[in-house]
N, C-alpha and C. Protein backbone atom coordinates (compact mmCIF):
# COMPACT_ATOMS: atom_id res chain seq x y z
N UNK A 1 -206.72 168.85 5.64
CA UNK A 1 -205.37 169.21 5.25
C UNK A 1 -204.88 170.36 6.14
N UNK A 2 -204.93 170.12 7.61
CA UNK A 2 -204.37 170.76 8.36
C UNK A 2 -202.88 171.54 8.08
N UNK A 3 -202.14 170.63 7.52
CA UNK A 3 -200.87 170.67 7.98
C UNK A 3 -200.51 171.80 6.71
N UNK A 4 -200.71 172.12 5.62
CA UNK A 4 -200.98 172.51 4.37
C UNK A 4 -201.79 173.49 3.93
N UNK A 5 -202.57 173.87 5.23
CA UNK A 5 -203.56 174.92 5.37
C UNK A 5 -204.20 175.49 4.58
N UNK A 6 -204.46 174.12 3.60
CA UNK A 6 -205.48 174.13 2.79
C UNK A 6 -206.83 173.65 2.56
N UNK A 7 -207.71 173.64 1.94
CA UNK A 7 -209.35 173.26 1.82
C UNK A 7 -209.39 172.04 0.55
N UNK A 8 -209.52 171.06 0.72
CA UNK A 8 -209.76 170.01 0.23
C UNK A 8 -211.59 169.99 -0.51
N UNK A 9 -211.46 170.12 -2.06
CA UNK A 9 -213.05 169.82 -2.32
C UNK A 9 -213.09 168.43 -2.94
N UNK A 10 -213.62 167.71 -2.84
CA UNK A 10 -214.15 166.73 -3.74
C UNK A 10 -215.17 166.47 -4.48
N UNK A 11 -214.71 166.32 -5.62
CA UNK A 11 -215.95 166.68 -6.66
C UNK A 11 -216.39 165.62 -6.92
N UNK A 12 -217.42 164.44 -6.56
CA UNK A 12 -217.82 163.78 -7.69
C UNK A 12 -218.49 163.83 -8.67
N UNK A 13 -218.32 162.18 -9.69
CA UNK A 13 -219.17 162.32 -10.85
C UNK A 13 -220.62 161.85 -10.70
N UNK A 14 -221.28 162.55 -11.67
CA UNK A 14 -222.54 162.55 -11.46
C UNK A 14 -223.30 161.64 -12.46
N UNK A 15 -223.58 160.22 -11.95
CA UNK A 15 -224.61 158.89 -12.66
C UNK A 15 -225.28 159.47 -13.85
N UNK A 16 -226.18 160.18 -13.87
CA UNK A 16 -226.76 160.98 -14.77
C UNK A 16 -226.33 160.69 -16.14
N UNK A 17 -227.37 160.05 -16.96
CA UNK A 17 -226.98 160.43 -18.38
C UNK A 17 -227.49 161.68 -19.29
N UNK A 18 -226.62 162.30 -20.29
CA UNK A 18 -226.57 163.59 -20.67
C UNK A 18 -226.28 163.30 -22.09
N UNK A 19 -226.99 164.06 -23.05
CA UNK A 19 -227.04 163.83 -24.50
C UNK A 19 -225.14 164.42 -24.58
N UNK A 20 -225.15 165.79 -23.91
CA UNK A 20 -224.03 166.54 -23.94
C UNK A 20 -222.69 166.25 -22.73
N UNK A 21 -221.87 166.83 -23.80
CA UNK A 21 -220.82 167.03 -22.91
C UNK A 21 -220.77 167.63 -21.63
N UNK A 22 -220.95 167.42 -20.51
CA UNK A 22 -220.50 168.61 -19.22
C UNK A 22 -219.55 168.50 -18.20
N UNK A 23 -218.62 169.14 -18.21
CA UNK A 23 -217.45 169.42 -17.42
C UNK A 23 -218.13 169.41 -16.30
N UNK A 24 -217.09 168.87 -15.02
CA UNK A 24 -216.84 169.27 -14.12
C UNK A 24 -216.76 170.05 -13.19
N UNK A 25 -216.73 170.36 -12.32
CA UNK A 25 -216.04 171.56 -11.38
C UNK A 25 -214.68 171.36 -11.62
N UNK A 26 -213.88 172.35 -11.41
CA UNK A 26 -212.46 171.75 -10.82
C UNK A 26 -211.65 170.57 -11.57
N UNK A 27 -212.41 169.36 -11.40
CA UNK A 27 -211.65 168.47 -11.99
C UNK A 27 -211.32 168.47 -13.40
N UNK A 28 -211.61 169.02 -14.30
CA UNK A 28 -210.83 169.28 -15.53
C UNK A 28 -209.56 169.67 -15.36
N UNK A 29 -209.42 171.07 -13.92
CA UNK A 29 -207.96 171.19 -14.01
C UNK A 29 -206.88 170.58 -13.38
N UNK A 30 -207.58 169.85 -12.85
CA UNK A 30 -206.44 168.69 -12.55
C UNK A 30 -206.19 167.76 -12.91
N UNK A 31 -206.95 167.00 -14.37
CA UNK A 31 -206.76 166.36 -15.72
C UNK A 31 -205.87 166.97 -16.39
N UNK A 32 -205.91 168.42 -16.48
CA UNK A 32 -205.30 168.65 -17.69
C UNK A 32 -203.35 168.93 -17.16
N UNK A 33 -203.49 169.04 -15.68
CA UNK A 33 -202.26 169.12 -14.91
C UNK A 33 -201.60 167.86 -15.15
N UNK A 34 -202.70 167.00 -15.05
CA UNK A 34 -201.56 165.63 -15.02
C UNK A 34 -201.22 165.78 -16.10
N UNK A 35 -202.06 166.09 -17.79
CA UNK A 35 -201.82 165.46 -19.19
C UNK A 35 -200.51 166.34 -19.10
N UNK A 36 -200.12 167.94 -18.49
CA UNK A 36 -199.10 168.14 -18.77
C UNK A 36 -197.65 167.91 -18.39
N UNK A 37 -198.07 167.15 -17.48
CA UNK A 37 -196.85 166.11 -16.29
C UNK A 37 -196.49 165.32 -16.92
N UNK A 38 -197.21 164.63 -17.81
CA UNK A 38 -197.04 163.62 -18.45
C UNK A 38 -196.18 163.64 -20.06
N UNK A 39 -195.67 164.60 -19.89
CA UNK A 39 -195.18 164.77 -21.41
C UNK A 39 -193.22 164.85 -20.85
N UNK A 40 -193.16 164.75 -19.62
CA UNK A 40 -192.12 164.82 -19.17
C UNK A 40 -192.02 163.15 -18.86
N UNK A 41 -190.68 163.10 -19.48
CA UNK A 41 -190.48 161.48 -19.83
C UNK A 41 -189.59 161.07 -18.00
N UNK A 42 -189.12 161.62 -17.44
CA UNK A 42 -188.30 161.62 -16.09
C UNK A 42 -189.85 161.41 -15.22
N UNK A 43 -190.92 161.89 -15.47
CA UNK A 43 -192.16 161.55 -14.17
C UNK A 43 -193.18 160.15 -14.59
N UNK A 44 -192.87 160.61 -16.00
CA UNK A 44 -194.12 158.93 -16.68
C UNK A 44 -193.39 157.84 -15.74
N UNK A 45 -192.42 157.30 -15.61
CA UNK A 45 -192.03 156.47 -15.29
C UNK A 45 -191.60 155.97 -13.66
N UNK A 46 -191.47 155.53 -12.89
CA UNK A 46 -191.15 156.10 -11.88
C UNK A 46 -189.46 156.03 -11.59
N UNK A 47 -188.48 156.39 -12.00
CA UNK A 47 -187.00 156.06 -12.01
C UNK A 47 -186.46 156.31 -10.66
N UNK A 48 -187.53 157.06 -9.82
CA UNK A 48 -186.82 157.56 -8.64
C UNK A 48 -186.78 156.57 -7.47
N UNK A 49 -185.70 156.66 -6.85
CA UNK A 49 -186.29 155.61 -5.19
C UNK A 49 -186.49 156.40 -4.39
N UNK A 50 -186.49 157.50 -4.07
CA UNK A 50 -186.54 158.34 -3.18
C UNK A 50 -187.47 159.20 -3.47
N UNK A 51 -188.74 159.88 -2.24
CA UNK A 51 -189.63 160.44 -2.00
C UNK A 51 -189.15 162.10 -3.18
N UNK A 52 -188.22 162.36 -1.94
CA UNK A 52 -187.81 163.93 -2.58
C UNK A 52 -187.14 164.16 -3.78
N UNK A 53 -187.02 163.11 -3.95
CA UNK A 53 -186.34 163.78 -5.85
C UNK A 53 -187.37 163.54 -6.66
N UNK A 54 -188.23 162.35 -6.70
CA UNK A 54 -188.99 162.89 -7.43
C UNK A 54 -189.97 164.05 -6.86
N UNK A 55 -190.16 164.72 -5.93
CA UNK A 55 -191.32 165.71 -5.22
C UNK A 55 -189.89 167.09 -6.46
N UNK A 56 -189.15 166.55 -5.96
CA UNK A 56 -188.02 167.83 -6.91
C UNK A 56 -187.94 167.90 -8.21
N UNK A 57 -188.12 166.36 -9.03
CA UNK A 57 -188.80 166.60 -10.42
C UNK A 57 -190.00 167.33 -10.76
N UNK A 58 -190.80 167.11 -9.97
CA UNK A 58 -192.51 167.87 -9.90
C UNK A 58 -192.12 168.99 -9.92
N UNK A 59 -191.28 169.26 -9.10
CA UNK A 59 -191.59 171.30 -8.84
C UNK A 59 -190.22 171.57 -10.10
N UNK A 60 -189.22 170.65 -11.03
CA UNK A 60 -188.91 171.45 -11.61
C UNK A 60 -189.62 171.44 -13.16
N UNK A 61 -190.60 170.10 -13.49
CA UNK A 61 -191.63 170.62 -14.51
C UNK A 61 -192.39 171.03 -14.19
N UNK A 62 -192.88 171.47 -13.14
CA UNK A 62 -194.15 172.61 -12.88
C UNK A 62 -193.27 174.27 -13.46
N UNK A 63 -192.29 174.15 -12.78
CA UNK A 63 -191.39 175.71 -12.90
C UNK A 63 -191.06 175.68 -14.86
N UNK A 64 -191.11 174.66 -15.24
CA UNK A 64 -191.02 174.69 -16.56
C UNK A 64 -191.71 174.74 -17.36
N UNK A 65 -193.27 174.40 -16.95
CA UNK A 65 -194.46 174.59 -17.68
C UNK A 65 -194.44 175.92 -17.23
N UNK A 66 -194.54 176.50 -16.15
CA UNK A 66 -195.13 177.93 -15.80
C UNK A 66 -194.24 178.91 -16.69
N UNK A 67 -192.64 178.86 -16.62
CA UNK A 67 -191.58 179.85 -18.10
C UNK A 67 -192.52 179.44 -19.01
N UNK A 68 -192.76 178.22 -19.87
CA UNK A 68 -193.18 178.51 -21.08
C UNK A 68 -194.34 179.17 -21.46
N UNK A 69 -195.34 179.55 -20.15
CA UNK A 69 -196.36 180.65 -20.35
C UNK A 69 -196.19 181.96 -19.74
N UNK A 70 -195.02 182.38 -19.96
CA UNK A 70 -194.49 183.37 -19.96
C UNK A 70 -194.60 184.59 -21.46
């Protein structure tokens, strides 16, 4: 992710069976990002034809989840 100048991890899951529950690295929080994307009825669906409006829905329920933990 050159362009974004960011670090890309990938976590996989691990075959392993486990009596218990065990999280993840990381990927929990980007489960729980989507579950909260998803409560916005304008992104469940895809209504948009165009790239940037919906990339502009994203950033305005992200900006709307982040006020309500204010």
């Amino acid at each position: 992710m050159r362009l974004l100048h960011c670090d890309l991890d990938v976590v996989l899951r691990s075959d392993k069976r486990t009596d218990r529950f065990v999280p993840m690295p990381k990927r929990w929080i980007v489960e729980r990002t989507f579950s909260w994307l998803e409560n916005f009825r304008r992104l469940t669906i895809d209504y948009e034809y165009r790239a940037d409006t919906h990339e502009a829905m994203m950033h305005i329920a992200a900006i709307k989840l982040f006020l309500n933990k204010i």
